[in-house]
PDB file of N, CA and C in Angstrom:
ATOM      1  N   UNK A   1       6.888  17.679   1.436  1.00  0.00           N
ATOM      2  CA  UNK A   1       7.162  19.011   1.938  1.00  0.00           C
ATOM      3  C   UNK A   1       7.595  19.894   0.790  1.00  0.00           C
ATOM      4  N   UNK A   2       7.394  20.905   0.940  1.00  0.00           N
ATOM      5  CA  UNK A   2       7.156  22.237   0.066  1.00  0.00           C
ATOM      6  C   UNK A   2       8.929  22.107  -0.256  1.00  0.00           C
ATOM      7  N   UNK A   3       9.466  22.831  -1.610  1.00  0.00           N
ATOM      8  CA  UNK A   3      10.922  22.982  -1.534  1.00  0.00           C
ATOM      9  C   UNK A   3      11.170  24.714  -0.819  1.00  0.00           C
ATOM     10  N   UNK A   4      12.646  24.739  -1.328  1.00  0.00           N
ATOM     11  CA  UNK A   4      12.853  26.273  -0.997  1.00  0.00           C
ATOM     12  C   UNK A   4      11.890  27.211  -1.636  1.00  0.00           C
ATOM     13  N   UNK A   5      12.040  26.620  -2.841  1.00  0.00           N
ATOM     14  CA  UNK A   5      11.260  28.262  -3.661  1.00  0.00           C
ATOM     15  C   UNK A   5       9.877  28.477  -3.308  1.00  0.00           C
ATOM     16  N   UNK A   6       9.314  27.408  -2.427  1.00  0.00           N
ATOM     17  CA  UNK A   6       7.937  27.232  -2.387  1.00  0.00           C
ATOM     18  C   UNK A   6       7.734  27.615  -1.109  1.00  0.00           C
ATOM     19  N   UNK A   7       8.857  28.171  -0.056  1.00  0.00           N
ATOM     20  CA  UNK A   7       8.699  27.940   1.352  1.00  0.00           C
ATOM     21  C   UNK A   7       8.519  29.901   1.560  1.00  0.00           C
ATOM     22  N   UNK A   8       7.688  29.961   2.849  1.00  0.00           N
ATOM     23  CA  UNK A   8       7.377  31.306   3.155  1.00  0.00           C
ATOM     24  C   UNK A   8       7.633  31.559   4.711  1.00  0.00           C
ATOM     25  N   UNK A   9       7.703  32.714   4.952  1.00  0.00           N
ATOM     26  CA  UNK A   9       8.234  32.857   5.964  1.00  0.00           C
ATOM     27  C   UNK A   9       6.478  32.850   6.976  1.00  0.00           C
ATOM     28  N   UNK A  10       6.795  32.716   8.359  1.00  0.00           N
ATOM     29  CA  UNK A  10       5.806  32.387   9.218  1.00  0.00           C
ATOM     30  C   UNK A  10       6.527  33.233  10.606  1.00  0.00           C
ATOM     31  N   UNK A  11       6.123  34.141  11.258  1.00  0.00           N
ATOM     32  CA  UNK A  11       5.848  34.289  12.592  1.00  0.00           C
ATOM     33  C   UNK A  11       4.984  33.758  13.627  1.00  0.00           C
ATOM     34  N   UNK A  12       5.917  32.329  14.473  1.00  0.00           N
ATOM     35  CA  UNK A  12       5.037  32.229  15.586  1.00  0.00           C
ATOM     36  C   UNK A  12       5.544  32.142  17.176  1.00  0.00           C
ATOM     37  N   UNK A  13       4.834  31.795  18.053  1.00  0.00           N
ATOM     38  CA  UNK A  13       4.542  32.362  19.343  1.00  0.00           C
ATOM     39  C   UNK A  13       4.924  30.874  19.986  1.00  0.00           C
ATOM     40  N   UNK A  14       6.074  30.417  20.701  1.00  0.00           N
ATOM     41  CA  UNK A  14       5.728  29.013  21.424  1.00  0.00           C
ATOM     42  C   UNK A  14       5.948  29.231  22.995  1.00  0.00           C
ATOM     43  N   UNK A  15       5.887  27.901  23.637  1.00  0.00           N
ATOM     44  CA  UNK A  15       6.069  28.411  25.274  1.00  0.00           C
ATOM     45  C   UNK A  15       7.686  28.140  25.067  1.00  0.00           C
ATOM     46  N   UNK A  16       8.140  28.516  26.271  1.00  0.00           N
ATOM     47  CA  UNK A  16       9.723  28.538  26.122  1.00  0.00           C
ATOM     48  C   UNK A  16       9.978  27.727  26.548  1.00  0.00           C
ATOM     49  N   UNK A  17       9.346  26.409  27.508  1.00  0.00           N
ATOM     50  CA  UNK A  17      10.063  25.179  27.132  1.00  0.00           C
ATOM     51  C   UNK A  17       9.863  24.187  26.078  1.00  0.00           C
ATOM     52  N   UNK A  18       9.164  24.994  25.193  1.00  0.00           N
ATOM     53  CA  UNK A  18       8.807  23.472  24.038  1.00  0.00           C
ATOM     54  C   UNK A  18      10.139  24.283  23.359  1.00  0.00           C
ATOM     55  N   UNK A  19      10.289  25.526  22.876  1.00  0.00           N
ATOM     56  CA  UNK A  19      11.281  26.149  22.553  1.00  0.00           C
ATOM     57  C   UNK A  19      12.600  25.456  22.783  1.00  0.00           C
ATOM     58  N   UNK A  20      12.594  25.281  23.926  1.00  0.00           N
ATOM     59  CA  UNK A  20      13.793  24.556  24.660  1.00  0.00           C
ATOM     60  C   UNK A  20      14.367  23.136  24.038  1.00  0.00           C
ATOM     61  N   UNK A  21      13.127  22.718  24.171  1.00  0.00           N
ATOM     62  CA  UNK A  21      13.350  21.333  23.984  1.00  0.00           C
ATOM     63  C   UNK A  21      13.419  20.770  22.321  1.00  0.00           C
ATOM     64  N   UNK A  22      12.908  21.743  21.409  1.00  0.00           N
ATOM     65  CA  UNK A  22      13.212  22.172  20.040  1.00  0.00           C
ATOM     66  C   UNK A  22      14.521  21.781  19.777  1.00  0.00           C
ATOM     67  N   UNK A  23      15.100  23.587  20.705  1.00  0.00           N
ATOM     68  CA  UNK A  23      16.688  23.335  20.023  1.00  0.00           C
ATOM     69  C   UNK A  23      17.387  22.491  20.997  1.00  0.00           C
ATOM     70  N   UNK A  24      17.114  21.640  21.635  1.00  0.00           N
ATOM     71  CA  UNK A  24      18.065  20.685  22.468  1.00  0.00           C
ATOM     72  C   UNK A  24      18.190  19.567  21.772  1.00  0.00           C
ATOM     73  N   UNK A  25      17.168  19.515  20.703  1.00  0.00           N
ATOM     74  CA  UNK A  25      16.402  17.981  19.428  1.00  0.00           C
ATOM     75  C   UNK A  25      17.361  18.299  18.531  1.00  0.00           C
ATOM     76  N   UNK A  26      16.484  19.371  17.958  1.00  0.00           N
ATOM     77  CA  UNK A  26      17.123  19.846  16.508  1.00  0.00           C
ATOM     78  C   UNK A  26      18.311  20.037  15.914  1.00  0.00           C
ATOM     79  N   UNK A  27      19.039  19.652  15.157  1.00  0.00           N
ATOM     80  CA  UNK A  27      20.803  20.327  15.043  1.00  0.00           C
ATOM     81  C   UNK A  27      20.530  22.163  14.774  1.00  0.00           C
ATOM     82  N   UNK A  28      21.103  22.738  15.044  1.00  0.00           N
ATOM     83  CA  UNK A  28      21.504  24.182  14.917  1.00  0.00           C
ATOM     84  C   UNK A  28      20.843  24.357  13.255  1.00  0.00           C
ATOM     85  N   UNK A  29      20.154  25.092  12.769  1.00  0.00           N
ATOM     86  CA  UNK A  29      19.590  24.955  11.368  1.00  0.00           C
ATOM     87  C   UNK A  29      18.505  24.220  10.895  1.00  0.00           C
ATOM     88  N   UNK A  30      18.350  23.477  11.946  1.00  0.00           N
ATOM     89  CA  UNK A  30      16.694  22.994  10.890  1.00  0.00           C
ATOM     90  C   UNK A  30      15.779  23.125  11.585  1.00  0.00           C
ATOM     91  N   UNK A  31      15.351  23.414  12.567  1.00  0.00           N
ATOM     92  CA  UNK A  31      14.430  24.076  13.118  1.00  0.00           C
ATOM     93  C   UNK A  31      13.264  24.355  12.506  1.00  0.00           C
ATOM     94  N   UNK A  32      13.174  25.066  11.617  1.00  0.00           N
ATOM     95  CA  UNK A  32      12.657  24.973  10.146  1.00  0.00           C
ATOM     96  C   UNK A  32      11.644  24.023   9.440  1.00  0.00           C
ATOM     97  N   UNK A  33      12.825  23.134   8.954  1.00  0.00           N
ATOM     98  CA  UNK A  33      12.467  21.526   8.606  1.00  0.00           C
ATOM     99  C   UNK A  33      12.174  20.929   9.890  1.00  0.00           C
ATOM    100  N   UNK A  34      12.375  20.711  10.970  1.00  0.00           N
ATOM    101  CA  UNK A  34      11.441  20.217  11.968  1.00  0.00           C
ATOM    102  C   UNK A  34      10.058  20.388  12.245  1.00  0.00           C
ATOM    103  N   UNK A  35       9.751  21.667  12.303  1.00  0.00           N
ATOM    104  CA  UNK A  35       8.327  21.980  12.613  1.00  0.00           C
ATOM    105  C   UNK A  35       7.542  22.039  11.717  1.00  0.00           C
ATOM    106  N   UNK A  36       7.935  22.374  10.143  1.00  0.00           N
ATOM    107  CA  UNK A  36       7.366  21.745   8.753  1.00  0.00           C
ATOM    108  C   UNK A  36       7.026  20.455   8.684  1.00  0.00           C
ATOM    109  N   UNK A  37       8.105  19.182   9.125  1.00  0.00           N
ATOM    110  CA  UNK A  37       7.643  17.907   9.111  1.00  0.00           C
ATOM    111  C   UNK A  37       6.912  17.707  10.348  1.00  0.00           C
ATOM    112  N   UNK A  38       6.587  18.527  11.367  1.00  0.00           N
ATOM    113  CA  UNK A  38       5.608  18.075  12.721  1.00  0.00           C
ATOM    114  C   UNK A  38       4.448  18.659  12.147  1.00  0.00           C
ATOM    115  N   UNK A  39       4.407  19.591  11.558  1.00  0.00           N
ATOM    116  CA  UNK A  39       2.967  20.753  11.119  1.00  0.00           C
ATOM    117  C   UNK A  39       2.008  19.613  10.152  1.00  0.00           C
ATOM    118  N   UNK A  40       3.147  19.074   9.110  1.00  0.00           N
ATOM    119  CA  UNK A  40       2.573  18.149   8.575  1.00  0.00           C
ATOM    120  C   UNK A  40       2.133  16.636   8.800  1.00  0.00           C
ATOM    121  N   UNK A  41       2.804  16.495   9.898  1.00  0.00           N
ATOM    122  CA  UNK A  41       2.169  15.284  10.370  1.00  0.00           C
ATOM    123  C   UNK A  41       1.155  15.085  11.520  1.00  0.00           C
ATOM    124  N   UNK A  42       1.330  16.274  12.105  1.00  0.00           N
ATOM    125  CA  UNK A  42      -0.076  16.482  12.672  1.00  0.00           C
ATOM    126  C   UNK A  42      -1.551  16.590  11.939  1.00  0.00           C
ATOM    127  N   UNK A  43      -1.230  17.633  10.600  1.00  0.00           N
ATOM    128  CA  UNK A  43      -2.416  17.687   9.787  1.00  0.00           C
ATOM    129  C   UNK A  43      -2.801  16.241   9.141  1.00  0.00           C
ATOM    130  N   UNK A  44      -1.828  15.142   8.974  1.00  0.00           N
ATOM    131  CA  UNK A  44      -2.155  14.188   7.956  1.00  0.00           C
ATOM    132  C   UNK A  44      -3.127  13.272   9.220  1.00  0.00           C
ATOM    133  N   UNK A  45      -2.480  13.501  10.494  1.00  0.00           N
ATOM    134  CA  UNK A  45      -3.251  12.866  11.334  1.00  0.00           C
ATOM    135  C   UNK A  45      -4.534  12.974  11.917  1.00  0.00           C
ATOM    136  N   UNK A  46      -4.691  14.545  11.748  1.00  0.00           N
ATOM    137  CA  UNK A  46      -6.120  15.178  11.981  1.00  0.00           C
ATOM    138  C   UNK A  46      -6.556  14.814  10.586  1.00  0.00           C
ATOM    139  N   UNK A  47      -6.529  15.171   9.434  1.00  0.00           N
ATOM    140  CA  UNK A  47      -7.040  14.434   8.595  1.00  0.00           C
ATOM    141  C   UNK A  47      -7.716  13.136   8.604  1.00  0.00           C
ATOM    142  N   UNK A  48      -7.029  12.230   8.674  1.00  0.00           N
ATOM    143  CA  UNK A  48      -7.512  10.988   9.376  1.00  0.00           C
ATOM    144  C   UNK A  48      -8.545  10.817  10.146  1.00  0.00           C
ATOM    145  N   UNK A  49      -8.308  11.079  10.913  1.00  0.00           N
ATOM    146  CA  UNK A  49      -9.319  11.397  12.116  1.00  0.00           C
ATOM    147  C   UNK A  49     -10.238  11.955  11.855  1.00  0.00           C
ATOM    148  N   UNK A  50     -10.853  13.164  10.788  1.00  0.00           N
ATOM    149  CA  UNK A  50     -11.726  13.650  10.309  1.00  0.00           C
ATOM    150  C   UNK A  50     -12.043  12.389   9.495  1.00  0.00           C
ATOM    151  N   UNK A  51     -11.350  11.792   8.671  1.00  0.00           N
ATOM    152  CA  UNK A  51     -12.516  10.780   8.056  1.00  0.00           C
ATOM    153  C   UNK A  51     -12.897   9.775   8.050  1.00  0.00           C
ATOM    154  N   UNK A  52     -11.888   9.567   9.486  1.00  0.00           N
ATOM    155  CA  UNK A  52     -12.656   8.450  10.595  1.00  0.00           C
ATOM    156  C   UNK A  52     -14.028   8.600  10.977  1.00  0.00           C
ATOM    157  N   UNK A  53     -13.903   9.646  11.391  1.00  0.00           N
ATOM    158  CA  UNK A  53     -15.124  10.425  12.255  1.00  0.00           C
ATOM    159  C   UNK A  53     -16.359  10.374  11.013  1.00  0.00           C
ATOM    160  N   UNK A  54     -15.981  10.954   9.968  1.00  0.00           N
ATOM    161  CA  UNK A  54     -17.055  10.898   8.843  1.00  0.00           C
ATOM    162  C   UNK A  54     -17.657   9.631   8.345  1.00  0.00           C
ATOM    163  N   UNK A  55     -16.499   8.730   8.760  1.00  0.00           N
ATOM    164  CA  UNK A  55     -17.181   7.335   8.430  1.00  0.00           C
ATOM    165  C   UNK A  55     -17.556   6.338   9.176  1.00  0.00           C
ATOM    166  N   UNK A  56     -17.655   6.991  10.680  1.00  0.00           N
ATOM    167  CA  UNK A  56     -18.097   6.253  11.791  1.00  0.00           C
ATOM    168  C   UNK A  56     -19.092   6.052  11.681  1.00  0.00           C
ATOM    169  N   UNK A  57     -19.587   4.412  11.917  1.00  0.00           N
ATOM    170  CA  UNK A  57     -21.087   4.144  11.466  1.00  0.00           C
ATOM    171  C   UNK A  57     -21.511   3.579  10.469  1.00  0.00           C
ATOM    172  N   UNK A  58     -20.877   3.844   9.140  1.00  0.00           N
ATOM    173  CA  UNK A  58     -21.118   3.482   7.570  1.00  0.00           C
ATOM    174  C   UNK A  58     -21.221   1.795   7.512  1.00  0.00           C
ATOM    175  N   UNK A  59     -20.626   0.805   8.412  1.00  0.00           N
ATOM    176  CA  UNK A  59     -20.406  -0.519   8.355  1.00  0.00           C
ATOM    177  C   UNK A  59     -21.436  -0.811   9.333  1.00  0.00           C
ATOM    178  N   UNK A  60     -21.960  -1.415   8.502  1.00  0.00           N
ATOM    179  CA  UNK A  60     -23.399  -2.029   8.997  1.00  0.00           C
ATOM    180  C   UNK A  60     -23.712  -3.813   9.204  1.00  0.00           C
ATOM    181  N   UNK A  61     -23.653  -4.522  10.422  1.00  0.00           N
ATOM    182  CA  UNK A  61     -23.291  -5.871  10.616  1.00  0.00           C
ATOM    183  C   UNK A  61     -24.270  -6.418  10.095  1.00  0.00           C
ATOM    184  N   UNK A  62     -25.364  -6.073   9.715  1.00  0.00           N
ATOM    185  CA  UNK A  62     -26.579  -6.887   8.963  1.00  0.00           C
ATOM    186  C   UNK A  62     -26.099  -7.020   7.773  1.00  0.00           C
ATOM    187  N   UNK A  63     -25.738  -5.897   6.904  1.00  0.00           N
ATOM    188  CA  UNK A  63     -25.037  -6.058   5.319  1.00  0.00           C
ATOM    189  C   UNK A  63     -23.756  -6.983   5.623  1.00  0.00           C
ATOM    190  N   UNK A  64     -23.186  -7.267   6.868  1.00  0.00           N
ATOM    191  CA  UNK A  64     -21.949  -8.312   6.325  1.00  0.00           C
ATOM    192  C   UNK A  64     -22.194  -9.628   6.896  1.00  0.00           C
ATOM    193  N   UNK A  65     -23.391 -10.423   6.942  1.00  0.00           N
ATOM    194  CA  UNK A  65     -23.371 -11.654   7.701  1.00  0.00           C
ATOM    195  C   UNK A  65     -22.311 -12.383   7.727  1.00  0.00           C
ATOM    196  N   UNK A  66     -21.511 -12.099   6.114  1.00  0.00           N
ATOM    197  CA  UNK A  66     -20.500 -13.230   6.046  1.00  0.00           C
ATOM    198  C   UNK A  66     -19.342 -12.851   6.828  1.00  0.00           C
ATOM    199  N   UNK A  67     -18.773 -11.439   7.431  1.00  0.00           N
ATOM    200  CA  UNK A  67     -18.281 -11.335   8.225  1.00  0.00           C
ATOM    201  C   UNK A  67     -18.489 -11.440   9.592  1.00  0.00           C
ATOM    202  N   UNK A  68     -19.086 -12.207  10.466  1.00  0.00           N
ATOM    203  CA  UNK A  68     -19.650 -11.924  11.546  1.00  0.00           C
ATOM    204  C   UNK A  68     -18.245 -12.262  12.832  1.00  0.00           C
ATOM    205  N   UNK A  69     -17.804 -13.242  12.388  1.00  0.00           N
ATOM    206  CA  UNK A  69     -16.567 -13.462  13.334  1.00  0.00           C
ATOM    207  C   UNK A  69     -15.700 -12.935  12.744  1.00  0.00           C
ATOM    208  N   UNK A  70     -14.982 -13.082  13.836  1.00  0.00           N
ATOM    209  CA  UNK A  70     -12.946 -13.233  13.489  1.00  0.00           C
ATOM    210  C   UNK A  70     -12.482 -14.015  12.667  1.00  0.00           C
ATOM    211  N   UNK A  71     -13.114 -15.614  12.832  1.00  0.00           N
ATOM    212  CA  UNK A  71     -12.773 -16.459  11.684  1.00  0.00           C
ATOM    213  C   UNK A  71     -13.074 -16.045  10.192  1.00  0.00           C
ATOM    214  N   UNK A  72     -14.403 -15.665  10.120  1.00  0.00           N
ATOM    215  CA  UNK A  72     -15.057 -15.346   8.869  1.00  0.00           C
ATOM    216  C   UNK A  72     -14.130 -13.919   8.499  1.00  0.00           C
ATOM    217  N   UNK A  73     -13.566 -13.054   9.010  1.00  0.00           N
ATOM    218  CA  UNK A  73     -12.739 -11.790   8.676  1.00  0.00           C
ATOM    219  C   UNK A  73     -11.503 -12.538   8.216  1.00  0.00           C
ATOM    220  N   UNK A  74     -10.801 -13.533   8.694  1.00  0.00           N
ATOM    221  CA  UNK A  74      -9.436 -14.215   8.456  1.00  0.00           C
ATOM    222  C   UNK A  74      -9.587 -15.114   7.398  1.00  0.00           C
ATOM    223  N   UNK A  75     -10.685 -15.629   7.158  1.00  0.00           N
ATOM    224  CA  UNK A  75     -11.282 -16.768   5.774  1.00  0.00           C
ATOM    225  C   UNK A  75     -10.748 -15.606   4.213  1.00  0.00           C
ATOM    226  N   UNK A  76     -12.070 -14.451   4.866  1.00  0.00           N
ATOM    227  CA  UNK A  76     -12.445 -13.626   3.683  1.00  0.00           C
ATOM    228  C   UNK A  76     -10.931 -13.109   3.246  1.00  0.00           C
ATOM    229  N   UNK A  77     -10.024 -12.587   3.856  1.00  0.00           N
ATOM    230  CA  UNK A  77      -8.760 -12.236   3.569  1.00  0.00           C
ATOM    231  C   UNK A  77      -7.920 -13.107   2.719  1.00  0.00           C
ATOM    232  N   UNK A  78      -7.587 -14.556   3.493  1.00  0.00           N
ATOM    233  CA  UNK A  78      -7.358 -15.407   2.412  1.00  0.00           C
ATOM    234  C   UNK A  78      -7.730 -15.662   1.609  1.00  0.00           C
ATOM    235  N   UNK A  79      -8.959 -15.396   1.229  1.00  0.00           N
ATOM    236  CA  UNK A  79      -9.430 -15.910  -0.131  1.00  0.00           C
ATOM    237  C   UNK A  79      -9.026 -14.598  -1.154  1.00  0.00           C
ATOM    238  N   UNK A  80      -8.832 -13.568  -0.508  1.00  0.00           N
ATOM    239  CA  UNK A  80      -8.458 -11.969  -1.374  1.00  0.00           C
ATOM    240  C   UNK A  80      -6.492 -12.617  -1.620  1.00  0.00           C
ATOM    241  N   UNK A  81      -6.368 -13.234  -0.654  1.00  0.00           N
ATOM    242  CA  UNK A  81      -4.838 -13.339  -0.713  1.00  0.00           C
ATOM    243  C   UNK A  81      -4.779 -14.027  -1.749  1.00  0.00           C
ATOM    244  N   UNK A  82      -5.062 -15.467  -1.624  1.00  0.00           N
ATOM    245  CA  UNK A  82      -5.272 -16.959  -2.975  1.00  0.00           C
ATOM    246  C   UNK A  82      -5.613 -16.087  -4.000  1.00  0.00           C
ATOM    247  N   UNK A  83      -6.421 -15.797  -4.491  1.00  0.00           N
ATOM    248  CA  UNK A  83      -6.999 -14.894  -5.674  1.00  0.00           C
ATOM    249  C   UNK A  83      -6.035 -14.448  -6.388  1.00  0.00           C
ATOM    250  N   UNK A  84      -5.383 -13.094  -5.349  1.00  0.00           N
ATOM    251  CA  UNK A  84      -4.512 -12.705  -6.019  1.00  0.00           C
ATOM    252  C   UNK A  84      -3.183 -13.558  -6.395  1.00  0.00           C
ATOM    253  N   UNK A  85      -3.297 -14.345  -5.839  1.00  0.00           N
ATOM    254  CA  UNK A  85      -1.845 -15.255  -6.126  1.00  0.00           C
ATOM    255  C   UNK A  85      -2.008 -15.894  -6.835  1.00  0.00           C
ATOM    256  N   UNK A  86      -3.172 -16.109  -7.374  1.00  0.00           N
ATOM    257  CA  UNK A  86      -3.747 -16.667  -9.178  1.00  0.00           C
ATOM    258  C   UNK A  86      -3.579 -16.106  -9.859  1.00  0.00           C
ATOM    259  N   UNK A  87      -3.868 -14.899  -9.846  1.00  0.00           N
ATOM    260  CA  UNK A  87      -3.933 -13.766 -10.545  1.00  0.00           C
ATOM    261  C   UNK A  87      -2.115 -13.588 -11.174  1.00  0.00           C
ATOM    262  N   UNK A  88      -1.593 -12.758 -10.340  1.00  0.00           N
ATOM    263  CA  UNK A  88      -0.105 -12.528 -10.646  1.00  0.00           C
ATOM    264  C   UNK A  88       1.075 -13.543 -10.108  1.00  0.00           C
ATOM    265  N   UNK A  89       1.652 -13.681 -10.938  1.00  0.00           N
ATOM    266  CA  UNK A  89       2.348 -15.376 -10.761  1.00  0.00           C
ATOM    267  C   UNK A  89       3.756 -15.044  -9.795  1.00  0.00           C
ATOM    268  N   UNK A  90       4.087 -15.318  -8.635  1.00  0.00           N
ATOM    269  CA  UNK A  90       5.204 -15.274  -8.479  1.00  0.00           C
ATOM    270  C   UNK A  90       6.576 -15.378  -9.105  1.00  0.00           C
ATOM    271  N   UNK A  91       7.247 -14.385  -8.810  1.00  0.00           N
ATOM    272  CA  UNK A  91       8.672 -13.770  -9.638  1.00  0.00           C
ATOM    273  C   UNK A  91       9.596 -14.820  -8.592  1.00  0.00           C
ATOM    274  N   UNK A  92       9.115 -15.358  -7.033  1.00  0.00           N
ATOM    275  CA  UNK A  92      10.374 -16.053  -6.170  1.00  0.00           C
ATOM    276  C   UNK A  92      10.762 -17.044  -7.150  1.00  0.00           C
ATOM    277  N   UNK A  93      11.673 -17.337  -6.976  1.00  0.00           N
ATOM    278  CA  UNK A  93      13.390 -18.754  -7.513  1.00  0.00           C
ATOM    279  C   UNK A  93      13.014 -18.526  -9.132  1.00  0.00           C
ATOM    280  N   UNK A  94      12.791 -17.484  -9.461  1.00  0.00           N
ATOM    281  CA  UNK A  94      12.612 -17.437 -11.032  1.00  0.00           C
ATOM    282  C   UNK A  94      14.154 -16.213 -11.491  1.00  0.00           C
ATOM    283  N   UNK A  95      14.652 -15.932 -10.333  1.00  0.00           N
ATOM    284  CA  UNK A  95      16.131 -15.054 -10.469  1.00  0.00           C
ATOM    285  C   UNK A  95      17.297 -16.088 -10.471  1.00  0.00           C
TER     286      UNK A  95
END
């Protein structure tokens, strides 16, 4: 979220019970910072959703034979897991 120096003022329009139920949430003063962190988490979520939507389709079950089950999705993971645990050595009982 934006700081002070970065923040601008906004005129808007709500129904008067979301109003309500605002300041019945909110402490007295942030009001503000409430609907800044809802504004933005709505957009990060429509976001999402836009590139969900854009990538609906792209996974194609012929290109993944080796995924075809559940098992074969839970194999392929472990083997990304093992790998990496070759890879970078555990730091556990070394404190």
């Amino acid at each position: 979220m934006a700081g002070k120096g970065k923040s601008r003022k906004l005129s808007v329009t709500l129904p008067r019970d979301l109003v309500a139920e605002v300041q019945a949430t909110v402490p007295k003063g942030g009001v503000s910072s409430f609907l800044a962190q809802a504004a933005e988490h709505y957009l990060l979520l429509r976001r999402q959703r836009e590139a969900l939507e854009k990538g609906f389709g792209a996974w194609k079950d012929e290109d993944h034979p080796d995924l075809a089950s559940p098992e074969d999705s839970i194999a392929y993971v472990r083997a990304l897991r093992e790998a990496g645990d070759e890879r970078v050595p555990s730091t556990r009982g070394s404190q």
